[in-house]
N, C-alpha and C. Protein backbone atom coordinates (compact mmCIF):
# COMPACT_ATOMS: atom_id res chain seq x y z
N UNK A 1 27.65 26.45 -19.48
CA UNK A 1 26.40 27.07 -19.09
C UNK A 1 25.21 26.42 -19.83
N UNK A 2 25.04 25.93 -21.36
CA UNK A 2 24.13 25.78 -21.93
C UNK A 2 24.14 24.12 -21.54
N UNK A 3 25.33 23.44 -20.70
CA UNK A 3 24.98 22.25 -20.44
C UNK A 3 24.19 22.19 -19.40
N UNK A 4 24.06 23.16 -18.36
CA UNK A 4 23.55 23.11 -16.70
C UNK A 4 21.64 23.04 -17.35
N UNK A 5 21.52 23.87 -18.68
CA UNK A 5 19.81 24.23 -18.95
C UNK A 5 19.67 22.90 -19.05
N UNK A 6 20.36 21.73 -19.78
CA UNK A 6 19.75 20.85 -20.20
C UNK A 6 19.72 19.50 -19.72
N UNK A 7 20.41 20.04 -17.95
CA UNK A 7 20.25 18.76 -16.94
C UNK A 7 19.28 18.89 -16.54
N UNK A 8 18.60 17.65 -16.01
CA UNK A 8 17.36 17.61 -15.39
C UNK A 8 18.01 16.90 -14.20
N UNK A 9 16.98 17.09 -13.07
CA UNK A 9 17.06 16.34 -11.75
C UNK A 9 16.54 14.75 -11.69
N UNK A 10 17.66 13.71 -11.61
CA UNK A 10 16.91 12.66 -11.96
C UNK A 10 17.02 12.07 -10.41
N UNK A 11 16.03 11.15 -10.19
CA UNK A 11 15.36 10.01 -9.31
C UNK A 11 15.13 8.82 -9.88
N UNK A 12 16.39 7.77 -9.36
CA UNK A 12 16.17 6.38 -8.79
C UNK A 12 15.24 5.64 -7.80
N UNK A 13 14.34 5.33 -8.54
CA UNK A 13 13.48 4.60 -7.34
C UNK A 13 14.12 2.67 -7.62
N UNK A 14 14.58 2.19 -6.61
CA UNK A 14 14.74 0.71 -6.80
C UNK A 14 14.86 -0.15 -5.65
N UNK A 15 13.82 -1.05 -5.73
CA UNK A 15 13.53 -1.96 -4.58
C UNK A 15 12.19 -2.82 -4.67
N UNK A 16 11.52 -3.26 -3.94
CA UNK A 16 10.60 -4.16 -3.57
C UNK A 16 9.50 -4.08 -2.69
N UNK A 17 8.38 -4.50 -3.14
CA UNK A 17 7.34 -4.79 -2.80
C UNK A 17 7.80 -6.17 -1.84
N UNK A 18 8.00 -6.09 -0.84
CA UNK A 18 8.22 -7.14 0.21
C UNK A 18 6.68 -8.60 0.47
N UNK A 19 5.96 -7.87 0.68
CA UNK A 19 4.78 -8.49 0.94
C UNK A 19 3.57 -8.01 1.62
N UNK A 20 3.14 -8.74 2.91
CA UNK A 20 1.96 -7.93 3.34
C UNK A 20 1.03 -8.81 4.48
N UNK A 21 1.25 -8.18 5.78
CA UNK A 21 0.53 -9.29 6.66
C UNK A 21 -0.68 -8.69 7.70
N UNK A 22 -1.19 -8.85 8.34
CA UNK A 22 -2.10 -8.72 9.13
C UNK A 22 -3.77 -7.90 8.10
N UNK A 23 -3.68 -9.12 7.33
CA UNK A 23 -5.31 -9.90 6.43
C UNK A 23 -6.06 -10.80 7.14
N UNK A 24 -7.28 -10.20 7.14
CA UNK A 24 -8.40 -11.37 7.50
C UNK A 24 -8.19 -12.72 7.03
N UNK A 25 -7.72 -12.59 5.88
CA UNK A 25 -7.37 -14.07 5.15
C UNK A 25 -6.03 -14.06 4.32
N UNK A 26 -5.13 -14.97 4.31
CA UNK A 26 -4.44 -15.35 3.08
C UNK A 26 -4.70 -15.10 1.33
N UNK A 27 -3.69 -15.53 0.84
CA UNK A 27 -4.21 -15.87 -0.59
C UNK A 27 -4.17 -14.26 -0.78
N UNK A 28 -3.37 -13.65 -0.97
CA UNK A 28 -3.02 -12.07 -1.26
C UNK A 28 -2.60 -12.15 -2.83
N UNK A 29 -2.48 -11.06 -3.62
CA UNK A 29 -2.06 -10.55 -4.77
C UNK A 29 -2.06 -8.74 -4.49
N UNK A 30 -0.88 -8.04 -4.69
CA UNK A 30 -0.91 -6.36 -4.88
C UNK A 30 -0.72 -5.73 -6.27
N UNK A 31 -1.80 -5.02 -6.72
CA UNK A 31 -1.86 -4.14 -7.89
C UNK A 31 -1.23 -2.95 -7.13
N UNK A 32 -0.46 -2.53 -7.47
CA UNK A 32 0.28 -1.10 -7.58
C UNK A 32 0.78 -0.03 -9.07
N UNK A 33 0.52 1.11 -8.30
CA UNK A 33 1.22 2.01 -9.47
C UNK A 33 1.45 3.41 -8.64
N UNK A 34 2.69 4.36 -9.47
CA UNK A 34 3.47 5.09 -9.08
C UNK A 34 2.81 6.26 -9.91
N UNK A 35 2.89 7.26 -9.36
CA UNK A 35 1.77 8.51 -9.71
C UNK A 35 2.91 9.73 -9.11
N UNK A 36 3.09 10.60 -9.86
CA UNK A 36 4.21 11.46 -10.17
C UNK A 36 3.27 13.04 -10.76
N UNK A 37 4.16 14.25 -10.15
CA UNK A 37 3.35 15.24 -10.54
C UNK A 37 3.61 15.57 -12.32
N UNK A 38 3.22 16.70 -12.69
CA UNK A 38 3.38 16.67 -14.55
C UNK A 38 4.96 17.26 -14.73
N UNK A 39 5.83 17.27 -13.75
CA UNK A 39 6.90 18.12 -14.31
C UNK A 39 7.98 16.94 -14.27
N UNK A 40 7.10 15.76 -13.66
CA UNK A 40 8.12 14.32 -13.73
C UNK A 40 7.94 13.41 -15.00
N UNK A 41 8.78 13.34 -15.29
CA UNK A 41 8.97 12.44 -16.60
C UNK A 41 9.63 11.26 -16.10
N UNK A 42 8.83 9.74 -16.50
CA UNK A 42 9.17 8.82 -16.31
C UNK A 42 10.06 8.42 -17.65
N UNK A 43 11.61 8.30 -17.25
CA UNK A 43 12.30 7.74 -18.49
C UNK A 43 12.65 6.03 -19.02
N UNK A 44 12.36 5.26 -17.34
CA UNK A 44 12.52 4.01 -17.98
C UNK A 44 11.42 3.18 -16.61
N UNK A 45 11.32 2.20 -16.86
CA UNK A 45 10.17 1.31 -15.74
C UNK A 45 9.04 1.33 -16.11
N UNK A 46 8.32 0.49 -15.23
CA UNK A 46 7.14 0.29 -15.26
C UNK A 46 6.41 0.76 -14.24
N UNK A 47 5.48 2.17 -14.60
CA UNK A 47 4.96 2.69 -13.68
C UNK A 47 3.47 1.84 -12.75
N UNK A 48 3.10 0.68 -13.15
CA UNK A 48 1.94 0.18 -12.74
C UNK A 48 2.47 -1.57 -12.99
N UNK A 49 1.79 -2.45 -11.75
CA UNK A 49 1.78 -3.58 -12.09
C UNK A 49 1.34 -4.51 -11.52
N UNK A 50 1.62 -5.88 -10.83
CA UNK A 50 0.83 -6.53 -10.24
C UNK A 50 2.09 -7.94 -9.59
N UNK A 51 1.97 -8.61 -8.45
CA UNK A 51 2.48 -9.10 -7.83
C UNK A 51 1.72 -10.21 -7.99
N UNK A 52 2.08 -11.77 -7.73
CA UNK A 52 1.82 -12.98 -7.89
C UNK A 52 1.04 -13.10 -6.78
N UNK A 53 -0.15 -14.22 -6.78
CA UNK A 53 -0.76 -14.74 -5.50
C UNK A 53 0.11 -15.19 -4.49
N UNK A 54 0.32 -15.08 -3.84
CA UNK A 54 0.90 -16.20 -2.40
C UNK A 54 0.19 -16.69 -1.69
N UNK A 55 0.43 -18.04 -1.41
CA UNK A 55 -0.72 -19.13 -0.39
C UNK A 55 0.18 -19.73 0.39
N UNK A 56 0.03 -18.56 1.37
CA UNK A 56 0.95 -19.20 2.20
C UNK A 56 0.14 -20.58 3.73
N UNK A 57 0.91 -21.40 3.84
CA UNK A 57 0.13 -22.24 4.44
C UNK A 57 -0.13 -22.22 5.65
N UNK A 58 0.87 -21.86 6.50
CA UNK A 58 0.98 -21.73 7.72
C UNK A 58 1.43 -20.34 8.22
N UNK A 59 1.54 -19.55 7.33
CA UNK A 59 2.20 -18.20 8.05
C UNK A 59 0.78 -17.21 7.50
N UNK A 60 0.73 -15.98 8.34
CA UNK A 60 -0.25 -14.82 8.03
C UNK A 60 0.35 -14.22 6.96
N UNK A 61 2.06 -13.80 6.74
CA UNK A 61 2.46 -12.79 5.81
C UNK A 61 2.73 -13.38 4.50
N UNK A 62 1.61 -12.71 3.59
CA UNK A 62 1.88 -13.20 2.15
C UNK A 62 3.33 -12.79 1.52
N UNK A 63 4.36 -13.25 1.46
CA UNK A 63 5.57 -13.09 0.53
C UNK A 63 5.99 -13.00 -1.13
N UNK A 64 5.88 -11.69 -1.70
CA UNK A 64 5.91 -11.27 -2.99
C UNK A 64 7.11 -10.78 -3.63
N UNK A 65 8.01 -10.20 -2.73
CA UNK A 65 9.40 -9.78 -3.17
C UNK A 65 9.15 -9.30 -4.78
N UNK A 66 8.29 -8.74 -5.41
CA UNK A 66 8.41 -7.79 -6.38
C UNK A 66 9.11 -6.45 -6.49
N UNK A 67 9.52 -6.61 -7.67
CA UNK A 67 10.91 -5.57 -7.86
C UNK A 67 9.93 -4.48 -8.23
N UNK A 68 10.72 -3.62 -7.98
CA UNK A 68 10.19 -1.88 -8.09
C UNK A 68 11.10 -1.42 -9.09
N UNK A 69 11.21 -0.69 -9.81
CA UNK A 69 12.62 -0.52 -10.74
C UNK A 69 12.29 0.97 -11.82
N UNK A 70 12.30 2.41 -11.35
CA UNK A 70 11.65 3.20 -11.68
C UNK A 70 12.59 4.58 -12.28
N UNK A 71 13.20 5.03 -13.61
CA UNK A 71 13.74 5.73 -13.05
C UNK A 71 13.41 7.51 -14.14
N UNK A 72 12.96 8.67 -12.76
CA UNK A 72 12.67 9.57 -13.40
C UNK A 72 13.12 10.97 -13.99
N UNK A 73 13.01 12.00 -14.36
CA UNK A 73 14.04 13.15 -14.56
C UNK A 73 12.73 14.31 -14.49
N UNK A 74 13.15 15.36 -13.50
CA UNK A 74 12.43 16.62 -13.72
C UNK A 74 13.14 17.58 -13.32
N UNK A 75 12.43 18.73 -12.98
CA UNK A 75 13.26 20.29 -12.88
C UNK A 75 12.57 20.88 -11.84
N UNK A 76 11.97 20.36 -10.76
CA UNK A 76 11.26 20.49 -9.65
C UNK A 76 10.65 19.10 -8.76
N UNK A 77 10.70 19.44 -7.50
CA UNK A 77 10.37 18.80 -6.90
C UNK A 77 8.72 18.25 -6.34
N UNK A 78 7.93 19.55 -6.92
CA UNK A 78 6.79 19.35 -6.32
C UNK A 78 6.01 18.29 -7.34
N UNK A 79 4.85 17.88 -6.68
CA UNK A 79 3.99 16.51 -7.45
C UNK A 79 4.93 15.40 -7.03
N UNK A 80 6.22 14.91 -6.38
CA UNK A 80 7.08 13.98 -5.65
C UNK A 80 6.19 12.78 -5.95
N UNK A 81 7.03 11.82 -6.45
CA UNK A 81 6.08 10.53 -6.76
C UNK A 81 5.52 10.14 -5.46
N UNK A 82 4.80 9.07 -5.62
CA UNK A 82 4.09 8.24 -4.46
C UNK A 82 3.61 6.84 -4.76
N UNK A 83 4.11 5.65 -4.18
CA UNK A 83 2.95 4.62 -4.62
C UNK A 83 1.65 4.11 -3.76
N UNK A 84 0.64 4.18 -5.23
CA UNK A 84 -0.48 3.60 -4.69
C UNK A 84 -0.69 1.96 -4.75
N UNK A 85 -1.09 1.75 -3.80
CA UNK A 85 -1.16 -0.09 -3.50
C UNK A 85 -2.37 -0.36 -3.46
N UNK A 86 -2.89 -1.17 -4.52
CA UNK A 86 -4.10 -2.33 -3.79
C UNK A 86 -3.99 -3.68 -3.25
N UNK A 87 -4.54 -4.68 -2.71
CA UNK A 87 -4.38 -5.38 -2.04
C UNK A 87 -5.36 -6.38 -2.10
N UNK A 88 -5.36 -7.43 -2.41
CA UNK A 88 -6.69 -8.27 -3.11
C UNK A 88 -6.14 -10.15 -2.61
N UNK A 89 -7.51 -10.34 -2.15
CA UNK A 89 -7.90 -11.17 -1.64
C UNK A 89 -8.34 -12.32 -2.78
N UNK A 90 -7.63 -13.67 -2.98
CA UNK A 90 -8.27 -14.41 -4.26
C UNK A 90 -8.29 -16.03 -3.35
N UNK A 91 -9.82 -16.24 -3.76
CA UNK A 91 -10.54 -17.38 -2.82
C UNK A 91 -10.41 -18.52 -3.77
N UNK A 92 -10.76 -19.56 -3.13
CA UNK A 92 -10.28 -20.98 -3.88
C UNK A 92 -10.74 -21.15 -5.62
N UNK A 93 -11.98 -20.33 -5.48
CA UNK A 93 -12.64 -20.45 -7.07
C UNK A 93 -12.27 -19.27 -7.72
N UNK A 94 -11.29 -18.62 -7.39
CA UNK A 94 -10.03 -17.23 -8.41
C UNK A 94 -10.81 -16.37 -8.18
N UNK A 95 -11.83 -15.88 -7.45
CA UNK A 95 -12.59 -14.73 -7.32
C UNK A 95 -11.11 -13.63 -6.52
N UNK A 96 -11.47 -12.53 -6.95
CA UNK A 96 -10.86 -11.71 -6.09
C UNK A 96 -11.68 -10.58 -6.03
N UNK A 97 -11.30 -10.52 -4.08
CA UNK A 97 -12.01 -9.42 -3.56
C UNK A 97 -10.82 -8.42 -3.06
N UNK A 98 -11.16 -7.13 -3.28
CA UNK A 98 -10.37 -6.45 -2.66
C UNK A 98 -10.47 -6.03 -1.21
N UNK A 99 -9.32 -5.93 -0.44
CA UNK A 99 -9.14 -5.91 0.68
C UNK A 99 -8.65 -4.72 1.62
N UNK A 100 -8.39 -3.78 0.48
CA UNK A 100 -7.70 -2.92 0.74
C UNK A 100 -6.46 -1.94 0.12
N UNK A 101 -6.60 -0.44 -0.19
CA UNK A 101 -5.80 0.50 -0.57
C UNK A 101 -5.15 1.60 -0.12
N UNK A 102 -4.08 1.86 -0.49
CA UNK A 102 -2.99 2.21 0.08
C UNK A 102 -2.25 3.24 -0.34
N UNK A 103 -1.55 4.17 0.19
CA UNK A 103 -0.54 4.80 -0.68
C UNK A 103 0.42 4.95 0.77
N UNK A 104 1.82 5.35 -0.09
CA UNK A 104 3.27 5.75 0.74
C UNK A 104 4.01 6.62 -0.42
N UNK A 105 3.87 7.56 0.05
CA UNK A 105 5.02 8.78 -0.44
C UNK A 105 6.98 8.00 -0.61
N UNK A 106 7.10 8.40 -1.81
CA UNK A 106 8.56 7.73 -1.92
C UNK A 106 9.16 8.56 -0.84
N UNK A 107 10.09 7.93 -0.50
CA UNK A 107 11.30 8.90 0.75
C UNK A 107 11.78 9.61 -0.32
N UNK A 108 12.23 11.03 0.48
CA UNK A 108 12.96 12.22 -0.09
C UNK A 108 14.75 12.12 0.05
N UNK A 109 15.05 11.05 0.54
CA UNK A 109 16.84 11.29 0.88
C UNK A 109 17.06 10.14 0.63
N UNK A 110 18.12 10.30 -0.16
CA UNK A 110 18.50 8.96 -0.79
C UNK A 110 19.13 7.82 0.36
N UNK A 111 18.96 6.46 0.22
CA UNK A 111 19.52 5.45 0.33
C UNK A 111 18.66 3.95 0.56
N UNK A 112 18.69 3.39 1.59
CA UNK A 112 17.94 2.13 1.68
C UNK A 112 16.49 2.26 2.30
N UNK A 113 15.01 2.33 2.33
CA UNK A 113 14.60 2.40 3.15
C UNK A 113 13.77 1.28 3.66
N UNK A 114 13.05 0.91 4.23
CA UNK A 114 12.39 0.24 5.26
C UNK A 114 10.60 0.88 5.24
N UNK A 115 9.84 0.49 4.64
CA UNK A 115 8.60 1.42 4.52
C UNK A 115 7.40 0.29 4.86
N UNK A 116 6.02 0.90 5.89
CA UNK A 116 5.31 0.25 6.26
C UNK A 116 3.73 1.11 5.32
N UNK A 117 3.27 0.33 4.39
CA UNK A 117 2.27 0.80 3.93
C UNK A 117 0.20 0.77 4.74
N UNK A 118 0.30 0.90 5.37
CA UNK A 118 -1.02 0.78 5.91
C UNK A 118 -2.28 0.95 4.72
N UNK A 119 -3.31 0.02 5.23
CA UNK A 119 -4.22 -0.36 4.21
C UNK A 119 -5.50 0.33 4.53
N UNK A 120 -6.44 0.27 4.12
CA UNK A 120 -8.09 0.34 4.45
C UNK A 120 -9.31 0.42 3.26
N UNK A 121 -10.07 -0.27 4.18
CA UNK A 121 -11.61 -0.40 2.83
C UNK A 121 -12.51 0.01 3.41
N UNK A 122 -13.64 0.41 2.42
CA UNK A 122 -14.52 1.30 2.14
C UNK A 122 -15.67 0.46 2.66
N UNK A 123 -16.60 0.90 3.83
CA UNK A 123 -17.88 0.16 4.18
C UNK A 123 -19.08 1.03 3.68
N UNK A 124 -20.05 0.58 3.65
CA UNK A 124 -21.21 1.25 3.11
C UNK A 124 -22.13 0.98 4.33
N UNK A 125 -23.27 0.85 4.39
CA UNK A 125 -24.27 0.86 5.25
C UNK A 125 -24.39 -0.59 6.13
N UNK A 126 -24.94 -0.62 7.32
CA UNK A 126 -25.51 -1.93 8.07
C UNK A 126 -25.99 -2.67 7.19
N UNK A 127 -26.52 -2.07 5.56
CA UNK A 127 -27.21 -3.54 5.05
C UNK A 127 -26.31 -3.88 4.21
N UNK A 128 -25.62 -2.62 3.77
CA UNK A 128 -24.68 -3.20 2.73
C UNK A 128 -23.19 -4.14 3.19
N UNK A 129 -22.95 -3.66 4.24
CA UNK A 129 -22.24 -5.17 5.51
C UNK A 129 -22.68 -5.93 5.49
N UNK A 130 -24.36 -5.96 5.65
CA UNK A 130 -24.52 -7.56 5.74
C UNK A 130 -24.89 -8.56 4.70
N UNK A 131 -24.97 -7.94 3.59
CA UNK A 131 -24.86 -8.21 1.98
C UNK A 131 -23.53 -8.24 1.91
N UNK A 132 -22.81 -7.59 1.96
CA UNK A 132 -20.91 -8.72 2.40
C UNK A 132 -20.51 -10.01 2.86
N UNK A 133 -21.24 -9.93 4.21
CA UNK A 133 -20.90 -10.93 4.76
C UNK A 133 -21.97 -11.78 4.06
N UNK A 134 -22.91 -12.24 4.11
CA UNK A 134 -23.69 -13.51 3.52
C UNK A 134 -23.42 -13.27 1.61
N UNK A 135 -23.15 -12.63 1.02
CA UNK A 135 -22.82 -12.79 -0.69
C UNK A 135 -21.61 -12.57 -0.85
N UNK A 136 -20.67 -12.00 -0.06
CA UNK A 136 -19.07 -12.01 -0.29
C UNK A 136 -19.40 -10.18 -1.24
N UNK A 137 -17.85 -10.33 -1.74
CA UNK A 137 -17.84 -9.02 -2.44
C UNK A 137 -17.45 -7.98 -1.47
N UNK A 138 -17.10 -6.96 -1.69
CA UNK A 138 -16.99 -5.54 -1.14
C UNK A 138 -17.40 -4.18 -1.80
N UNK A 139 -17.38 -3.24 -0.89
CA UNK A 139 -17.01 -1.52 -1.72
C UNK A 139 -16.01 -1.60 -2.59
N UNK A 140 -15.72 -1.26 -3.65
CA UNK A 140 -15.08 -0.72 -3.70
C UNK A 140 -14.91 0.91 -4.43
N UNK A 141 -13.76 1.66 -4.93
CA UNK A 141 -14.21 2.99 -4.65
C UNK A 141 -14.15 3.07 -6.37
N UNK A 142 -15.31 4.13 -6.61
CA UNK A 142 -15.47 4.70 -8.41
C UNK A 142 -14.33 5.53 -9.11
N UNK A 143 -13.39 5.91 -8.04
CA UNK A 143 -11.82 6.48 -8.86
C UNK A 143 -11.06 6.25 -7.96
N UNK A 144 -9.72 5.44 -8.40
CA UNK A 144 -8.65 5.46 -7.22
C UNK A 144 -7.99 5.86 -6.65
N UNK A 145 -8.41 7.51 -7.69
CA UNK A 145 -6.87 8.21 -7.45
C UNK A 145 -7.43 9.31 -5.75
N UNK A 146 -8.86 9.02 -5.16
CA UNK A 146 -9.02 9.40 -4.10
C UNK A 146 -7.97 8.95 -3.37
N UNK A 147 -7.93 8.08 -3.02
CA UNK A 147 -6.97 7.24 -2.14
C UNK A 147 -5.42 8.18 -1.49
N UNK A 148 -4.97 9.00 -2.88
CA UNK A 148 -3.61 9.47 -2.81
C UNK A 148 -3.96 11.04 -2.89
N UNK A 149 -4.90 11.51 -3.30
CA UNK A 149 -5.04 12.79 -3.57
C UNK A 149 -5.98 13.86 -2.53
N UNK A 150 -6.33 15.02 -2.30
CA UNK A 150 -7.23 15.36 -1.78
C UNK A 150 -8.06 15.22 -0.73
N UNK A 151 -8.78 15.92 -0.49
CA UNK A 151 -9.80 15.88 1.01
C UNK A 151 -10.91 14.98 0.75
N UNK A 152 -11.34 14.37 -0.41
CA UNK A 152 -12.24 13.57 -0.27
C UNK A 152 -12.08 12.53 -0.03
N UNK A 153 -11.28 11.86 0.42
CA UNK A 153 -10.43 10.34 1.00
C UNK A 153 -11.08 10.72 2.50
N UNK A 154 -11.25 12.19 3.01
CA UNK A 154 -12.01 11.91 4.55
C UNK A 154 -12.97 12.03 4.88
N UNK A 155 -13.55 12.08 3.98
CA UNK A 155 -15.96 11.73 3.90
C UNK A 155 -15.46 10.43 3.89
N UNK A 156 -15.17 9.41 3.34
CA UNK A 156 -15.03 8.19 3.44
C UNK A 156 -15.25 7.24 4.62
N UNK A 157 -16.18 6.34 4.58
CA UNK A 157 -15.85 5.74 6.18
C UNK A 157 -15.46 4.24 5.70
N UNK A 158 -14.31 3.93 6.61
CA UNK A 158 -13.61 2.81 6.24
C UNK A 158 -13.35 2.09 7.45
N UNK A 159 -12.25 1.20 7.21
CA UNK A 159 -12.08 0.09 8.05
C UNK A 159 -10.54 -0.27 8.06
N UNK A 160 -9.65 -0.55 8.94
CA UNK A 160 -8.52 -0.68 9.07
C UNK A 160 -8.19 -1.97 8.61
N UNK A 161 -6.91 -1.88 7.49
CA UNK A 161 -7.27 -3.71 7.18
C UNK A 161 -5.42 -3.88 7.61
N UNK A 162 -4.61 -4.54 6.83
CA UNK A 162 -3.35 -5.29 6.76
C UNK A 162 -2.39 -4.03 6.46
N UNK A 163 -0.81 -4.81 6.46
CA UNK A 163 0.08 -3.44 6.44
C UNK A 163 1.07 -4.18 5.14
N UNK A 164 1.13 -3.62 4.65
CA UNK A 164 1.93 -3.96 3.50
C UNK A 164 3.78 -3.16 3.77
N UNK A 165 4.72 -4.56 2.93
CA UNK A 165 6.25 -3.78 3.11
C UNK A 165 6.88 -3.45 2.27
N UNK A 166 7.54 -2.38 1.99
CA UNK A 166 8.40 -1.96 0.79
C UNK A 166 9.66 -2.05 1.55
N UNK A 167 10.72 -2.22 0.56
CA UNK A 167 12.32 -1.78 0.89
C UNK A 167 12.46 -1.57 -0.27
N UNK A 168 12.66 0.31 -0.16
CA UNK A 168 12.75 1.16 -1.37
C UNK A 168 14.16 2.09 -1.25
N UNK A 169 15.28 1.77 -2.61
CA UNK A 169 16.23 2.11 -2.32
C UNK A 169 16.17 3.66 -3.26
N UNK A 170 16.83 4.67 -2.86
CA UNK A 170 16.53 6.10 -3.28
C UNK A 170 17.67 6.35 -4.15
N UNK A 171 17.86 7.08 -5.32
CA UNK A 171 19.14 7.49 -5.70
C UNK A 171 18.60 8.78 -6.44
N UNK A 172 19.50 10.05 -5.86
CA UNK A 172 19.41 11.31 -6.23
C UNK A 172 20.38 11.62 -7.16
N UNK A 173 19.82 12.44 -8.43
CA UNK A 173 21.03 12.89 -9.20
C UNK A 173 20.94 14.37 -9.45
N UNK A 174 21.91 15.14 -9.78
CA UNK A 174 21.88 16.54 -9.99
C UNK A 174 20.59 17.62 -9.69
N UNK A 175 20.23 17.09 -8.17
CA UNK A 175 18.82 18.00 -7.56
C UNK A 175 19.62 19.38 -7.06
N UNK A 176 21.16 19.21 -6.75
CA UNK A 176 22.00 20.03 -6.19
C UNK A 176 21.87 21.20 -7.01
N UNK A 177 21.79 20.86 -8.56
CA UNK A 177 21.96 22.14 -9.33
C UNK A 177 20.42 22.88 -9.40
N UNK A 178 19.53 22.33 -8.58
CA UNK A 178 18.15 22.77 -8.60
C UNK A 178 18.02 23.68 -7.13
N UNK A 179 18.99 23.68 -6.48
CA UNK A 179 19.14 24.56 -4.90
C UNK A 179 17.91 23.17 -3.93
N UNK A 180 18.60 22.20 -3.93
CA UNK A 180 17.86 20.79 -3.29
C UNK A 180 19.14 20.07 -3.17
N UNK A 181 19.35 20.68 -1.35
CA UNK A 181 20.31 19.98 -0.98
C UNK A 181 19.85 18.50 -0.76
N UNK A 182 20.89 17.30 -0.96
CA UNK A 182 21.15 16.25 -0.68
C UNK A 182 21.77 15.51 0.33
């Protein structure tokens, strides 16, 4: 009995940041990080990080195959992790512009999955577009954690950009003893 108090419900997150295609331009890099409610305790990984440039020459989809490798323990399910993705654009002289942010809720049932992250950026006014286009640069937003949280992600007016890929493998442990069937 006093062993059941002192299991926690743990979650395997493990897999990859695949890559990311349909960008105005090449020359991609993804900042990501994994955002979890307070009753999740991250016990090993790296909750935040960053993926290599790819220049790819002839193809649209930048190829990153970054490992995901996350693993957590709690005593409830609610706050369920999620990752948030950025998506950044780096031009011949290393400038990087961002292109676009993202989030995807981890899957809830364990095994292999297949995940399509959809992107979008933040426009500001007819002048501030056209101060984009002739000086480069973009919006971007004063806290990120809009993106994943709350109703203020829909005052926002944005723009549909590229789709980013995960293959995120799930592993559930003792959620059973939490009444969370598997």
């Amino acid at each position: 009995l006093l062993l059941n108090r002192l299991v926690m419900a743990e979650l395997h997150i493990i897999g990859e940041i695949l890559g990311a295609g349909g960008f105005p331009k090449n020359s991609l890099f993804c900042k990501f990080s994994v955002h979890a409610g307070g009753a999740w305790k991250l016990l090993a990984g790296d909750r935040e990080g960053q993926t290599q440039v790819d220049v790819p020459f002839d193809e649209e989809f930048a190829y990153w195959s970054h490992p995901i490798d996350l693993h957590y323990a709690t005593k409830g399910i609610q706050g369920w992790p999620k990752i948030n993705l950025q998506v950044y654009h780096q031009d011949e002289y290393g400038r990087n512009e961002l292109y676009g942010y993202g989030f995807i809720h981890v899957p809830t049932t364990p095994g292999v999955h297949e995940l399509q992250c959809y992107t979008w950026r933040p426009i500001g006014s007819f002048r501030d577009q056209l101060s984009e286009y002739f000086l480069g640069g973009g919006h971007q937003l004063r806290k990120d954690d809009v993106v994943y949280t709350g109703a203020d992600r829909y005052n926002l007016q944005t723009v549909a950009m590229g789709k980013v890929h995960l293959r995120i493998g799930v592993i559930l442990r003792h959620f059973d003893r939490f009444g969370v069937e598997c």
